[in-house]
Protein backbone atom coordinates (compact mmCIF):
# COMPACT_ATOMS: atom_id res chain seq x y z
CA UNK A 1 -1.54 5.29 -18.86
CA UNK A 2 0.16 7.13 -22.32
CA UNK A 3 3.28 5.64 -23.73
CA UNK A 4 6.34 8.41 -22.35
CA UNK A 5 7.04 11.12 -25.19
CA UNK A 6 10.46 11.33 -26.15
CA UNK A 7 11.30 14.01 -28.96
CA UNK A 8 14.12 12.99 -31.52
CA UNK A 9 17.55 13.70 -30.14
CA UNK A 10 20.24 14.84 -32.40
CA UNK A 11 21.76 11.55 -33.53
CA UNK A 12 23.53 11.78 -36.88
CA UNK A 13 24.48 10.05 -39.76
CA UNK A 14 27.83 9.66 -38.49
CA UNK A 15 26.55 8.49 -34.85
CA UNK A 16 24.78 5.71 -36.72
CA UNK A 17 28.34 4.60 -38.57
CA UNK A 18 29.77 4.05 -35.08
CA UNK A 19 26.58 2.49 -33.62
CA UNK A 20 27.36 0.14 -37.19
CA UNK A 21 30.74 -0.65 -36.88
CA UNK A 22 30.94 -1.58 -33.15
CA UNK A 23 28.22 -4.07 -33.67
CA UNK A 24 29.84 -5.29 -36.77
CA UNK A 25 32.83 -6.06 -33.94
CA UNK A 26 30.86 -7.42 -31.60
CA UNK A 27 29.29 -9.55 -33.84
CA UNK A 28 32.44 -10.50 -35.22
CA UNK A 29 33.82 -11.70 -31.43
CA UNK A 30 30.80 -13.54 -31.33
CA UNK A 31 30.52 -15.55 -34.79
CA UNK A 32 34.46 -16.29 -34.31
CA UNK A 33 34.00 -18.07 -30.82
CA UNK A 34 31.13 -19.61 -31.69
CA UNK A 35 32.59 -21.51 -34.61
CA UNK A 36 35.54 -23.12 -32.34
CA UNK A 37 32.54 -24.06 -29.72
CA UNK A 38 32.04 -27.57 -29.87
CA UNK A 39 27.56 -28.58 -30.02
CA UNK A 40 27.81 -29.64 -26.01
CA UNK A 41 26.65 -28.34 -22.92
CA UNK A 42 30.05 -28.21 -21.59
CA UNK A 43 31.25 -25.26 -24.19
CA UNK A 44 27.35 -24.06 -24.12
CA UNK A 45 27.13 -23.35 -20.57
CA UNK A 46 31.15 -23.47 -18.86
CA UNK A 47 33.17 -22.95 -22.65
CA UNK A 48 35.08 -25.76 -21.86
CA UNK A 49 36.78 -24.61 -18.39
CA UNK A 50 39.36 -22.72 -20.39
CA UNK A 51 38.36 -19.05 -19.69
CA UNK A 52 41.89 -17.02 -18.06
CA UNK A 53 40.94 -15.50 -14.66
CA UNK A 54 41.46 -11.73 -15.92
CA UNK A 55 38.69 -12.29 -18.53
CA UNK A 56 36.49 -13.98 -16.09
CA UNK A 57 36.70 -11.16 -13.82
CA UNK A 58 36.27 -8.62 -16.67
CA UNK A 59 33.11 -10.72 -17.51
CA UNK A 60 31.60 -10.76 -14.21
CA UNK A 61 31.63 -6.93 -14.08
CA UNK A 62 30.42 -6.75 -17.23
CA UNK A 63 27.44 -9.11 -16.68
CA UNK A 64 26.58 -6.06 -13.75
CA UNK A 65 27.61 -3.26 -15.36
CA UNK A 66 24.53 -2.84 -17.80
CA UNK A 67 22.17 -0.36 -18.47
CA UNK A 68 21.03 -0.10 -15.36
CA UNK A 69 24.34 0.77 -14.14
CA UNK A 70 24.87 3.45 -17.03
CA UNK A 71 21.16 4.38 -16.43
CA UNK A 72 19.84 4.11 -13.31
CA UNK A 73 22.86 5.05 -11.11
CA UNK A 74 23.29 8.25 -12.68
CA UNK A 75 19.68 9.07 -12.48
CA UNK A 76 19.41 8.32 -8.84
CA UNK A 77 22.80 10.33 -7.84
CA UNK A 78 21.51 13.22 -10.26
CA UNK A 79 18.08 13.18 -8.31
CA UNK A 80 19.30 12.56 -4.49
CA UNK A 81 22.92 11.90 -3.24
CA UNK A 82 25.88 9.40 -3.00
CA UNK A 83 24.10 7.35 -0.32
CA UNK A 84 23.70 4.33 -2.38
CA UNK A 85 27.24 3.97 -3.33
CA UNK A 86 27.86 2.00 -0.04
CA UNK A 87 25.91 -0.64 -1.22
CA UNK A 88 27.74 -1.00 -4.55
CA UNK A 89 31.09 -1.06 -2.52
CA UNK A 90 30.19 -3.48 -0.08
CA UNK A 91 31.56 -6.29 -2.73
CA UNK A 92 34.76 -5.17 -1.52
CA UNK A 93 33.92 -7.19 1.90
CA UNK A 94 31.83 -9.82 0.15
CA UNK A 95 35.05 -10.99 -1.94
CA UNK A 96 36.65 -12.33 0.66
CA UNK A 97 33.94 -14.49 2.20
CA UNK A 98 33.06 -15.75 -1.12
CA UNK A 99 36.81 -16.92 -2.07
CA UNK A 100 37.13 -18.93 1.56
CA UNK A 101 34.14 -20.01 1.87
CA UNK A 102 31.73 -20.53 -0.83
CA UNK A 103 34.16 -20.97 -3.99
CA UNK A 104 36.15 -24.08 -2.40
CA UNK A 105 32.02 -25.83 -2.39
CA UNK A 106 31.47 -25.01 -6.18
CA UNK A 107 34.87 -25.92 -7.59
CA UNK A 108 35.33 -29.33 -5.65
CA UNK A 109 32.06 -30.30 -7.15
CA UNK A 110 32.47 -29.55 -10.87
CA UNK A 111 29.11 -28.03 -10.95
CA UNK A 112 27.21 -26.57 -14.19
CA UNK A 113 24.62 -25.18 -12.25
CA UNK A 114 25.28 -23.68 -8.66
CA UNK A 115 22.17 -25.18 -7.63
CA UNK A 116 23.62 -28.99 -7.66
CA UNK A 117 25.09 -28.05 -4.87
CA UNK A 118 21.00 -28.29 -2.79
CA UNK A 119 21.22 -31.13 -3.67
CA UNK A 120 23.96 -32.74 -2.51
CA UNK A 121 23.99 -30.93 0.58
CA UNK A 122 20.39 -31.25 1.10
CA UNK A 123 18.00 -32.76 -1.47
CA UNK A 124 16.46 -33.10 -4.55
CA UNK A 125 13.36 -31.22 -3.51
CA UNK A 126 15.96 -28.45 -1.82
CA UNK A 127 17.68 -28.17 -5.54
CA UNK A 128 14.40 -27.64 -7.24
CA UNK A 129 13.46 -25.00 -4.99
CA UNK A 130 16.41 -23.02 -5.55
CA UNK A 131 16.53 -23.51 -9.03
CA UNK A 132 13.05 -22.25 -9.63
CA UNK A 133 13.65 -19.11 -7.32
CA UNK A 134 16.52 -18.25 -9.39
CA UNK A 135 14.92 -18.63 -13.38
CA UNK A 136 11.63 -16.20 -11.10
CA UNK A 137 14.09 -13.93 -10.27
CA UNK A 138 16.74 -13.73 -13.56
CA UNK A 139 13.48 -13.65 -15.67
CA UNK A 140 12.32 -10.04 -13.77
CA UNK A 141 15.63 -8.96 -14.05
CA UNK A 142 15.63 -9.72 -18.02
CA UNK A 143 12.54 -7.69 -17.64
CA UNK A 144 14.45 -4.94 -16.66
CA UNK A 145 17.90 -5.24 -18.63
CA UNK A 146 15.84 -4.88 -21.67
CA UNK A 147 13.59 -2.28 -20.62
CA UNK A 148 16.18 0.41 -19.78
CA UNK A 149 18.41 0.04 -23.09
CA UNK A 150 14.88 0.48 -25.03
CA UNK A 151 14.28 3.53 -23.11
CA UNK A 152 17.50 4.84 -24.27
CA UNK A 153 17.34 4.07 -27.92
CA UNK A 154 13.86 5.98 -27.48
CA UNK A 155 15.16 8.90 -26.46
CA UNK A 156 18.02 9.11 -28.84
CA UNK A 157 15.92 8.44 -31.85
CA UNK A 158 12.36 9.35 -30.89
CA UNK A 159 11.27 5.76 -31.89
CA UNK A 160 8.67 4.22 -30.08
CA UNK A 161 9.42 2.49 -27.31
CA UNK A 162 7.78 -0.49 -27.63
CA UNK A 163 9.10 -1.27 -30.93
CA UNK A 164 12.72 -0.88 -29.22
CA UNK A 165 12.01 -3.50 -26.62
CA UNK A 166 10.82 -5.91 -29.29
CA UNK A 167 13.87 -4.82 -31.53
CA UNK A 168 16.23 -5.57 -28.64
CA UNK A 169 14.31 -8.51 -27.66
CA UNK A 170 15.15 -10.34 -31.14
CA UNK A 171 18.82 -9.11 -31.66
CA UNK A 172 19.77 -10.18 -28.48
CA UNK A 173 17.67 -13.52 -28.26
CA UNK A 174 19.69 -14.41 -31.80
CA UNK A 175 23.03 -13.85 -30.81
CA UNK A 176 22.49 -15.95 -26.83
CA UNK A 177 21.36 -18.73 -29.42
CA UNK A 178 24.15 -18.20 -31.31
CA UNK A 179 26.79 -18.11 -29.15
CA UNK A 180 27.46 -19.91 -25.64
CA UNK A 181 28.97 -18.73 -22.80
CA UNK A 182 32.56 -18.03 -23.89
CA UNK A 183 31.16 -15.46 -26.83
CA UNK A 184 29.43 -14.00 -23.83
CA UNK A 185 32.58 -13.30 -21.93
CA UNK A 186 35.08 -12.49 -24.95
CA UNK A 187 32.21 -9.02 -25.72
CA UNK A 188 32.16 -8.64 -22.35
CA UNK A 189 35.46 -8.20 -22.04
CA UNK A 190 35.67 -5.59 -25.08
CA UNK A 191 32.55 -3.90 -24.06
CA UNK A 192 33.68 -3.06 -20.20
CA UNK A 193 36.65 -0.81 -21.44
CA UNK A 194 34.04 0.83 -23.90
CA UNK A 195 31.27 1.75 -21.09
CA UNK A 196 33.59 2.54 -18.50
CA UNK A 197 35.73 4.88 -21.24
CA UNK A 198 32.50 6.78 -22.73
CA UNK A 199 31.32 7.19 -19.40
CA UNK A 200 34.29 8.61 -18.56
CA UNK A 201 34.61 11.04 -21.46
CA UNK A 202 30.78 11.90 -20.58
CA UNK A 203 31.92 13.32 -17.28
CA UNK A 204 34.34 14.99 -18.79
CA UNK A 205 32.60 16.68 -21.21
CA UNK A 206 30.20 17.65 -18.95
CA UNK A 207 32.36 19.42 -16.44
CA UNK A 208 33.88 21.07 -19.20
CA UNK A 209 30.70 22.25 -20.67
CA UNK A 210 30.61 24.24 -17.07
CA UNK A 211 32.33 28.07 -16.58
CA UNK A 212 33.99 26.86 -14.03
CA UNK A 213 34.89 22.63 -15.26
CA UNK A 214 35.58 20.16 -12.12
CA UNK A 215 36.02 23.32 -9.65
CA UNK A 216 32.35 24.33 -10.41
CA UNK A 217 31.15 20.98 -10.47
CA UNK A 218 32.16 20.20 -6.58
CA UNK A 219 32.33 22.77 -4.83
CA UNK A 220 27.78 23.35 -6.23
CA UNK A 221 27.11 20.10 -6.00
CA UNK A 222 29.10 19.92 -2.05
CA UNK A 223 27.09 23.37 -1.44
CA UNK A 224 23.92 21.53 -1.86
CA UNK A 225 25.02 18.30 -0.04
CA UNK A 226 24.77 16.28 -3.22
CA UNK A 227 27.64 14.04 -2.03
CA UNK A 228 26.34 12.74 1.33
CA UNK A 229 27.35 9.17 1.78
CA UNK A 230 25.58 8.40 4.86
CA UNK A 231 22.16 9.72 6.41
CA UNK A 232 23.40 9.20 10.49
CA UNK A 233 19.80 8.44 11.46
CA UNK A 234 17.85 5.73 12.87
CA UNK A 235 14.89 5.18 11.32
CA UNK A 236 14.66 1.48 9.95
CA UNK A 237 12.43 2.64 6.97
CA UNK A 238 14.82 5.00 5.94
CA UNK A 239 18.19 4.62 3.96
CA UNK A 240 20.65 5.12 6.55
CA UNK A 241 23.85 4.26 7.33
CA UNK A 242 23.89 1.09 8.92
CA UNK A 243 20.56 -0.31 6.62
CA UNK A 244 22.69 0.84 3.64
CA UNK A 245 26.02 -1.36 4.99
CA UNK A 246 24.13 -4.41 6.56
CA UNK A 247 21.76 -4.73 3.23
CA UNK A 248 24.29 -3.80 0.95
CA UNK A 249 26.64 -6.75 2.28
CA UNK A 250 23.49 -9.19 1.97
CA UNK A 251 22.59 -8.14 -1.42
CA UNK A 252 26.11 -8.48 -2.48
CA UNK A 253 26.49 -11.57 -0.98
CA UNK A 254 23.11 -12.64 -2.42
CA UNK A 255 24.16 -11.80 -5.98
CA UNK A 256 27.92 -13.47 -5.66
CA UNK A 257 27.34 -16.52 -3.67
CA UNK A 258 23.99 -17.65 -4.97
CA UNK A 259 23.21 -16.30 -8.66
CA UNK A 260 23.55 -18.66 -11.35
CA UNK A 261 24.81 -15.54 -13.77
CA UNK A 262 27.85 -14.62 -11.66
CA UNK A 263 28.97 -18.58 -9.70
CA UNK A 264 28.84 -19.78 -13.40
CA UNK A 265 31.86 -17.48 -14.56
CA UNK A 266 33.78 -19.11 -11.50
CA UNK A 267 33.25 -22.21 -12.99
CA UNK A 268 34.43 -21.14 -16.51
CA UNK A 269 38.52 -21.23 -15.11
CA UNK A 270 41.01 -23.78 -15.10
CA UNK A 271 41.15 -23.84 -11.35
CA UNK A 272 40.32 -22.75 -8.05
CA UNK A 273 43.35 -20.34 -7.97
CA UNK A 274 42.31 -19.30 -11.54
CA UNK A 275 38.41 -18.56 -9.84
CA UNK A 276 39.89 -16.29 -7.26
CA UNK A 277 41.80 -14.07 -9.12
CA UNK A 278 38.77 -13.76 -11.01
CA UNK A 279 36.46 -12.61 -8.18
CA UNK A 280 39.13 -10.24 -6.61
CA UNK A 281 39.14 -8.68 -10.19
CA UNK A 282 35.75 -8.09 -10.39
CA UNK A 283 35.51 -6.55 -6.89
CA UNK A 284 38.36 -4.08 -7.49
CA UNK A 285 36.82 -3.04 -10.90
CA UNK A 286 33.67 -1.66 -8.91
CA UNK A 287 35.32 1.21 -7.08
CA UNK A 288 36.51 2.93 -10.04
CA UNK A 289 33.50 2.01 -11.71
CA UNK A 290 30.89 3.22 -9.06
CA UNK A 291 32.87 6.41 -8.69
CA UNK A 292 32.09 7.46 -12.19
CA UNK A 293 29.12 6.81 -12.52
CA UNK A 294 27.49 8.50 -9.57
CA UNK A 295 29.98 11.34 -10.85
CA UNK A 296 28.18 11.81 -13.71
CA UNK A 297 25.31 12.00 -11.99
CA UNK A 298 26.12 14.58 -9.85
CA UNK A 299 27.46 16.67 -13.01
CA UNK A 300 23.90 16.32 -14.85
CA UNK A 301 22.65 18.16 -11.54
CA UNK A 302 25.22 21.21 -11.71
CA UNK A 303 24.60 21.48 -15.66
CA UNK A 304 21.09 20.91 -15.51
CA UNK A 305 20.80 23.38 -12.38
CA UNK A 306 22.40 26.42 -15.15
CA UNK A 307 20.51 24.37 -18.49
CA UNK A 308 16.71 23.94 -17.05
CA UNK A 309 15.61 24.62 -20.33
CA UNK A 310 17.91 22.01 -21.98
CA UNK A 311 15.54 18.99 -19.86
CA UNK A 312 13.02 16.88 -21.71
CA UNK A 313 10.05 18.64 -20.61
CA UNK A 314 8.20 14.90 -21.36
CA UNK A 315 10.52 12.65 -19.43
CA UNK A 316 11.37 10.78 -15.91
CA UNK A 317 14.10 10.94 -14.09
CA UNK A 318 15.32 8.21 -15.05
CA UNK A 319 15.42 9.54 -18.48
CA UNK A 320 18.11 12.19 -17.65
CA UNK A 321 21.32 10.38 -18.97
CA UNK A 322 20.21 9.52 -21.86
CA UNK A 323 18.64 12.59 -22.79
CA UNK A 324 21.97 14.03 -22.18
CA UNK A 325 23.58 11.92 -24.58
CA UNK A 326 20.83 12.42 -27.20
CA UNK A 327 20.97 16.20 -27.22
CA UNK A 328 24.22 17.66 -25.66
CA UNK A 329 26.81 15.42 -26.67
CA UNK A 330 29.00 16.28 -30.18
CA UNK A 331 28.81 13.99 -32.74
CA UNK A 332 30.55 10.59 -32.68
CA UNK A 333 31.04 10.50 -28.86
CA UNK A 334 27.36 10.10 -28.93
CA UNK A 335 27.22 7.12 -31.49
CA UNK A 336 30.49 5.15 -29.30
CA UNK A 337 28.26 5.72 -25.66
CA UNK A 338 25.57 4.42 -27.15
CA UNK A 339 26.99 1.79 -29.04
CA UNK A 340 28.51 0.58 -26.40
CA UNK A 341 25.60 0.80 -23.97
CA UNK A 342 23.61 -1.38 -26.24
CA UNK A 343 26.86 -3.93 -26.85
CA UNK A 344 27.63 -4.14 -23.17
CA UNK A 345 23.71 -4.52 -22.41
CA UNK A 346 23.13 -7.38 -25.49
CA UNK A 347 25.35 -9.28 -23.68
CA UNK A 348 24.43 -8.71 -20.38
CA UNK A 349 20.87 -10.22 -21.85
CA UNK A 350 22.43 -12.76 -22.84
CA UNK A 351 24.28 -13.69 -20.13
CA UNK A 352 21.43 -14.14 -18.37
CA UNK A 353 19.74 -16.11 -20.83
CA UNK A 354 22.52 -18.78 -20.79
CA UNK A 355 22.21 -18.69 -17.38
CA UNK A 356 18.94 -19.64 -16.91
CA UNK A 357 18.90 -21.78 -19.83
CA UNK A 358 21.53 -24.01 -18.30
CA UNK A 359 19.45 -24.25 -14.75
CA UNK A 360 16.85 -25.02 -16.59
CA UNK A 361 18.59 -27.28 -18.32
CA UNK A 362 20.40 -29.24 -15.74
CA UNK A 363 17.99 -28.93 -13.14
CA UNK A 364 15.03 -29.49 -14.46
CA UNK A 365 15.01 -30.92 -18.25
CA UNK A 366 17.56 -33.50 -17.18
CA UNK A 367 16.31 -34.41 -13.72
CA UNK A 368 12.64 -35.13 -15.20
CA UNK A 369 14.07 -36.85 -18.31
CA UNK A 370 17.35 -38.60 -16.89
CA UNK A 371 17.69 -40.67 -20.41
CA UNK A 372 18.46 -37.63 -22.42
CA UNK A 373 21.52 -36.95 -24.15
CA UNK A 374 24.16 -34.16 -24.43
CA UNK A 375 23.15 -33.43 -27.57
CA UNK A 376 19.17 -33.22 -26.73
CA UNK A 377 19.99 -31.33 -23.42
CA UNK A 378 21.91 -28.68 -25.84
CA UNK A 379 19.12 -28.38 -28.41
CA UNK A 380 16.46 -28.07 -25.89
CA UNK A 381 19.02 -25.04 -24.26
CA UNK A 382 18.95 -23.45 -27.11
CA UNK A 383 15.29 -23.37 -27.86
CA UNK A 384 14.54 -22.79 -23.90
CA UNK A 385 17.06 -19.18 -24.77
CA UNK A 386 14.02 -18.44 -27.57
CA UNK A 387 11.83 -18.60 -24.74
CA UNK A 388 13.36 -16.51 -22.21
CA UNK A 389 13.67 -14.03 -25.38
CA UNK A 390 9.86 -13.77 -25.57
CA UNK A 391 8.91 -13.53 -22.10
CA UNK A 392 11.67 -10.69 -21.32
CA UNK A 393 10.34 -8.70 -23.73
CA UNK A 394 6.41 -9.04 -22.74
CA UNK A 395 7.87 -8.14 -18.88
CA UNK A 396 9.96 -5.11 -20.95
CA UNK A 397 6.20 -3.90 -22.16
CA UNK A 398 4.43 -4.23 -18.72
CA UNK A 399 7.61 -2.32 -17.02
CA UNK A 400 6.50 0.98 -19.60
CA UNK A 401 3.31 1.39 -17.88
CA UNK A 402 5.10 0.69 -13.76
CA UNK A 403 4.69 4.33 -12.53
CA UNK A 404 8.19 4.11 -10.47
CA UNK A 405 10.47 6.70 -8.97
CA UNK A 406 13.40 5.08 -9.44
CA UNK A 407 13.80 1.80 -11.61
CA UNK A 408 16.90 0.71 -9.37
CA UNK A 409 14.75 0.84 -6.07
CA UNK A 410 12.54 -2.16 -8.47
CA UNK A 411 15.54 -4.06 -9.16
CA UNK A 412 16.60 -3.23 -5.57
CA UNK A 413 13.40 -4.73 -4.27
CA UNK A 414 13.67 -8.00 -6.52
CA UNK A 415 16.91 -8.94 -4.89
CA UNK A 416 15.89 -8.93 -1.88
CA UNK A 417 12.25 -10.34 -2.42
CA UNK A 418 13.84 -13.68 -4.52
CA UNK A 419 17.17 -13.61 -3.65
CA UNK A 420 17.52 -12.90 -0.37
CA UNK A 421 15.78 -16.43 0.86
CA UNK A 422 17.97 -18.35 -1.82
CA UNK A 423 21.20 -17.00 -0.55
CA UNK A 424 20.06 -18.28 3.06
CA UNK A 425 19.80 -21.47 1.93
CA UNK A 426 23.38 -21.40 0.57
CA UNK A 427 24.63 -19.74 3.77
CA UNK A 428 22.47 -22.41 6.08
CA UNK A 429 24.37 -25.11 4.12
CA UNK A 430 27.78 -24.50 4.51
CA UNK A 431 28.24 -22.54 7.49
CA UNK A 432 25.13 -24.37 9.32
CA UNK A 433 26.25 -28.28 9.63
CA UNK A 434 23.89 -29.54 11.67
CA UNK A 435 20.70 -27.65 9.18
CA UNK A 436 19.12 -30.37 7.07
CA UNK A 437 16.68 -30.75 4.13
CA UNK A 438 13.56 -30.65 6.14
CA UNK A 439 15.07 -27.19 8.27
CA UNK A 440 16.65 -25.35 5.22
CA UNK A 441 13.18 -25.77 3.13
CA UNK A 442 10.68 -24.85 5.80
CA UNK A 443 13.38 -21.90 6.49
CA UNK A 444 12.63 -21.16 2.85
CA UNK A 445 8.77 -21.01 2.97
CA UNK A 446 8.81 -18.86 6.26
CA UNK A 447 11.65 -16.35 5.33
CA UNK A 448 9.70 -15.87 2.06
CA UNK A 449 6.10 -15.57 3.49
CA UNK A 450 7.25 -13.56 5.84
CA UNK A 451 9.42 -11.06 3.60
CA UNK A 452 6.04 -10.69 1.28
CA UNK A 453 4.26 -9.36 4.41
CA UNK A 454 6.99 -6.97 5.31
CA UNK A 455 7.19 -5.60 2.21
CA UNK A 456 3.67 -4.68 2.71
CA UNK A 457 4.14 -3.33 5.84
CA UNK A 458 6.30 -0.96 5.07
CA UNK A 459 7.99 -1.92 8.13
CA UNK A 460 12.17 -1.92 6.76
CA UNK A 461 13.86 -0.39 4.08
CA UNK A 462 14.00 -2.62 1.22
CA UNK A 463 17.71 -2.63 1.32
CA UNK A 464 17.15 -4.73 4.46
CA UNK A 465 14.99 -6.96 2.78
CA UNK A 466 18.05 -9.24 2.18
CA UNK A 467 18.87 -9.46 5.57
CA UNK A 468 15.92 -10.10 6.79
CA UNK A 469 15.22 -13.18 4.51
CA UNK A 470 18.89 -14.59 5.46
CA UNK A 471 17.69 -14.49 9.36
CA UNK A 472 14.34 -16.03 9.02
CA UNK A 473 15.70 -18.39 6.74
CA UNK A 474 18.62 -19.83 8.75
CA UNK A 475 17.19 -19.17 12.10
CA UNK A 476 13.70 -21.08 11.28
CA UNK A 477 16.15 -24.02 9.56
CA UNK A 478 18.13 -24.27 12.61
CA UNK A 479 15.04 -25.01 14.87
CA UNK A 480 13.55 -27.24 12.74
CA UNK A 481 16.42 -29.23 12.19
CA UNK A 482 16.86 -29.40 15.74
CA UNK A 483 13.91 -30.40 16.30
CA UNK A 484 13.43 -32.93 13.60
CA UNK A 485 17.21 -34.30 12.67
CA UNK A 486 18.69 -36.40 10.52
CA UNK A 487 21.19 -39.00 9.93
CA UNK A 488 22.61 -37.21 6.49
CA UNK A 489 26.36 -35.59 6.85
CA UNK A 490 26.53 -32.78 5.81
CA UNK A 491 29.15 -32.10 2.45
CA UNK A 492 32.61 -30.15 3.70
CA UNK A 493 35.17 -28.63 1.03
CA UNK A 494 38.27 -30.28 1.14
C-alpha cells in the first residue's frame, strides 16, 4: 500500500516564527521545572505531591485533549453526526463515582502506581497482570498520539510522513527524559488554553468564511441532520442510544478509575480534597471542550459542501482538519493552531511515557530487583522513556499502512479490548468484598478471551466492548470466589 500524498499547504515564513516561538516557551516551562526537580522517583513520577488541584485538573484534560481530539473528532462529526458526543460527556456521571469511591482507595495508600493497589487487595500475581495490561495498552495508544500529529505536520508542509513520525518520535522522547511529571503538567496547563482558543477561532473563521456565518452554518448542517445525538434504534451492532450511554460510561470509567496516565495526576495533590477538585475540573472542562470540537466539524461539512474543489483530492477523512488549516486559514492563525497542536500533543506523549515508565518502574523493575535504589530505579525510568520513544514510533509507521475509516473507532476499540477487563478488576475489588485473587484473575482471563471472540463476531458495537469485559470479568470472579474462598480481608478506605 503507497504512502498518502499530501501536497504542500500554504504555511509561511511567518507561520514557522510562531510554530518557533511557542516551542521556545514550552521548552522554556520545561527546562525551568526540571532544574528545581530533585533526581528521585518521587519528583520523577508524583513531582513531589505539590501540584494545586486547578492545574491537576487542567493537566488531566490536557493529557486527553490531543491530537486525536483536535483530529479525529472533527473528522468523524464532519463525516457523520453528533452521535458520539454522548460518550465524551458521560465523564460528567463518571466524576462522581470516581471521587466516592475509587479516589478515597488511591489516596489512603500513597500509591505511585495505581496498580499497587492489586496487590494489596488481591496479589502479587493480580498486580502484575494489571500492570502489564496497562504498558499493552498505553504503548498502542502512543502508537496513535504520534501518528495523528505526523499526519498533520504532513499535510501542512508536504513532508513525508514517515520522517514526521520519527521527527516527533525524538523531540518528544528528549523532553519526557528531560523533564518528570510536574514539567508535564505546567505545558499542559499552557497548552489547554492554546488548543481550546485556536480551535475556537477555527470555528469562527470558518462560519465566517460562509455567506450566511453561524445562521448558514445550522440551519444546512440541521437540514441534513448533521446534529443527531441519538440513533433511537435497537440494533446492538449499531451506535445507538443506549450502546452509546452504557459504553460511553464504561469507557469513561475505564480511562478515570484504572489508567495509570490519568489516577497518577490524582496522586500529584496535597490531599484528597485537593484530588477532587481536580477531577470535577477536568470533567467540567469536557463540555465546552466537546462542543467545539464536533462544531468545527460540522462547519468543515457546510464549507466543504459550497468548496468541493478546495478538498485534498489525495486524502482521508481523517485528513480534513488539517487540510483546512494548511490551505484556508490566513497567516499566523495557522502557525499558533498548529503550534499548539504539536505542544499540547508533545506532552500528551509524554505523559504517557512517564506513565508507563513509572509502572514499569515500580511494578516490575523494583518487584524483580527489590535491592535497588531510588537512584537506580530513576536512571533505569529514564532509559525505559528511550524505549517507549522507539517502539511508539515503529507502531506510528505500521498505523500509515492500517486502511481505517475512522482512526477514533481504533482507539475506540483499544479501550475496550485492554481496558475494559482492567477496569473490572478495579471495580471487582472495591465494590466486590467477598471477590478474591483466585476469582478476580480467572475473571480476567475469561472477560478477555471472551471479548477477543466478540470482537470477531461482530456480535456488539465496540462501544459496548467495555461493558461487556466489566460483566464477564466481575461476574466470572464472583463465582469463582464463591466457589473457591479465602481467608484474606479484603482492604476498605477509611
Amino acid at each position: 500500500m503507497g504512502t498518502p500524498v499530501h501536497p504542500p499547504g500554504k504555511f509561511s515564513w511567518i507561520d514557522w516564527g510562531v510554530v518557533a516561538i511557542y516551542f521556545m516557551l514550552v521548552i522554556g516551562i520545561s527546562v525551568f521545572v526540571s532544574r528545581k526537580m530533585e533526581s528521585n522517583t518521587s519528583d520523577f513520577f508524583l513531582g513531589g505531591g505539590k501540584i494545586p488541584w486547578w492545574a491537576a485538573g487542567l493537566s488531566i484534560f490536557g493529557s486527553k485533549l490531543s491530537a486525536l481530539t483536535f483530529i479525529a473528532i472533527p473528522a468523524k462529526a464532519y463525516a457523520t453526526d453528533w452521535v458520539y458526543l454522548l460518550n465524551n460527556l458521560m465523564i460528567v456521571a463518571v466524576a462522581p463515582i470516581v471521587v466516592y469511591f475509587y479516589l478515597p482507595y488511591f489516596r489512603k495508600l500513597k500509591l505511585t502506581s495505581v496498580y499497587e493497589y492489586l496487590q494489596v487487595r488481591f496479589s502479587p500475581a493480580v498486580k502484575i497482570t494489571g500492570s502489564l495490561t496497562f504498558v499493552i495498552f498505553q504503548i498502542s495508544r502512543l502508537g496513535i498520539v504520534i501518528y495523528l500529529p505526523a499526519l498533520v505536520l504532513s499535510a501542512v508542509t508536504g513532508i513525508n510522513i514517515f520522517a514526521c513520525i520519527i521527527g516527533v518520535s525524538l523531540i518528544t522522547t528528549a523532553y519526557s527524559v528531560a523533564g518528570g511529571i510536574e514539567a508535564v503538567v505546567w505545558t499542559e496547563v499552557m497548552q489547554v488554553g492554546v488548543l481550546l482558543g485556536g480551535a475556537f477561532c477555527c470555528l469562527v473563521f470558518i462560519a465566517n468564511s460562509l455567506d450566511g456565518g453561524f445562521g448558514q452554518l445550522f440551519s444546512e448542517a440541521a437540514s441534513e441532520n448533521k446534529f443527531r445525538m441519538a440513533i433511537l434504534e435497537s440494533d446492538i451492532t449499531q451506535p445507538v442510544l443506549w450502546v452509546v450511554l452504557v459504553g460511553g460510561f464504561l469507557t469513561q470509567l475505564v480511562t478515570y478509575s484504572s489508567d495509570q496516565v490519568v489516577v497518577q495526576r490524582y496522586l500529584t495533590t496535597s490531599s484528597e480534597k485537593e484530588a477532587r477538585k481536580s477531577i470535577y475540573t477536568n470533567a467540567v472542562l469536557v463540555i465546552p471542550a466537546s462542543l467545539i470540537f464536533f462544531m468545527v466539524g460540522t462547519a468543515l461539512w457546510v464549507y466543504f459542501r459550497h468548496n468541493p474543489a478546495s478538498l485534498n483530492p489525495n486524502g482521508r477523512v481523517d485528513d480534513v482538519f488539517p487540510w483546512y488549516i494548511s490551505q484556508e486559514l490566513p497567516t499566523g492563525l495557522a502557525g499558533l493552531v498548529i503550534a499548539g497542536l504539536f505542544a499540547a500533543t508533545m506532552s500528551t506523549i509524554s505523559s504517557s511515557m512517564n506513565s508507563i515508565a513509572t509502572v514499569v518502574t515500580t511494578d516490575f523493575y523494583k518487584h524483580f530487583k527489590p535491592s535497588s535504589t531510588d537512584k537506580q530505579q530513576f536512571i533505569f525510568a529514564r532509559y525505559t522513556t528511550v524505549v517507549l520513544g522507539a517502539l511508539g514510533c515503529l507502531i506510528a509507521i505500521y498505523m500509515v499502512f492500517l486502511n481505517n475509516t475512522s482512526i477514533w473507532d481504533q482507539y475506540l476499540k483499544i479501550i475496550g479490548l485492554f481496558g475494559g477487563c482492567l477496569a473490572g478488576m478495579f471495580l471487582a475489588g472495591i465494590f466486590f468484598p467477598k471477590i478474591n485473587s483466585r476469582g478476580v484473575m480467572a475473571g480476567f482471563v475469561v472477560s478477555a478471551i471472551a471479548l477477543y471472540f466478540i470482537q470477531d463476531s461482530g456480535a456488539i458495537n465496540f462501544f459496548l466492548y467495555p461493558a461487556a469485559a466489566v460483566l464477564l470479568c466481575v461476574t466470572t470472579a464472583y463465582i469463582v470466589s464463591l466457589i473457591a474462598p479465602d481467608k484474606k480481608q479484603p482492604l476498605r478506605a477509611v
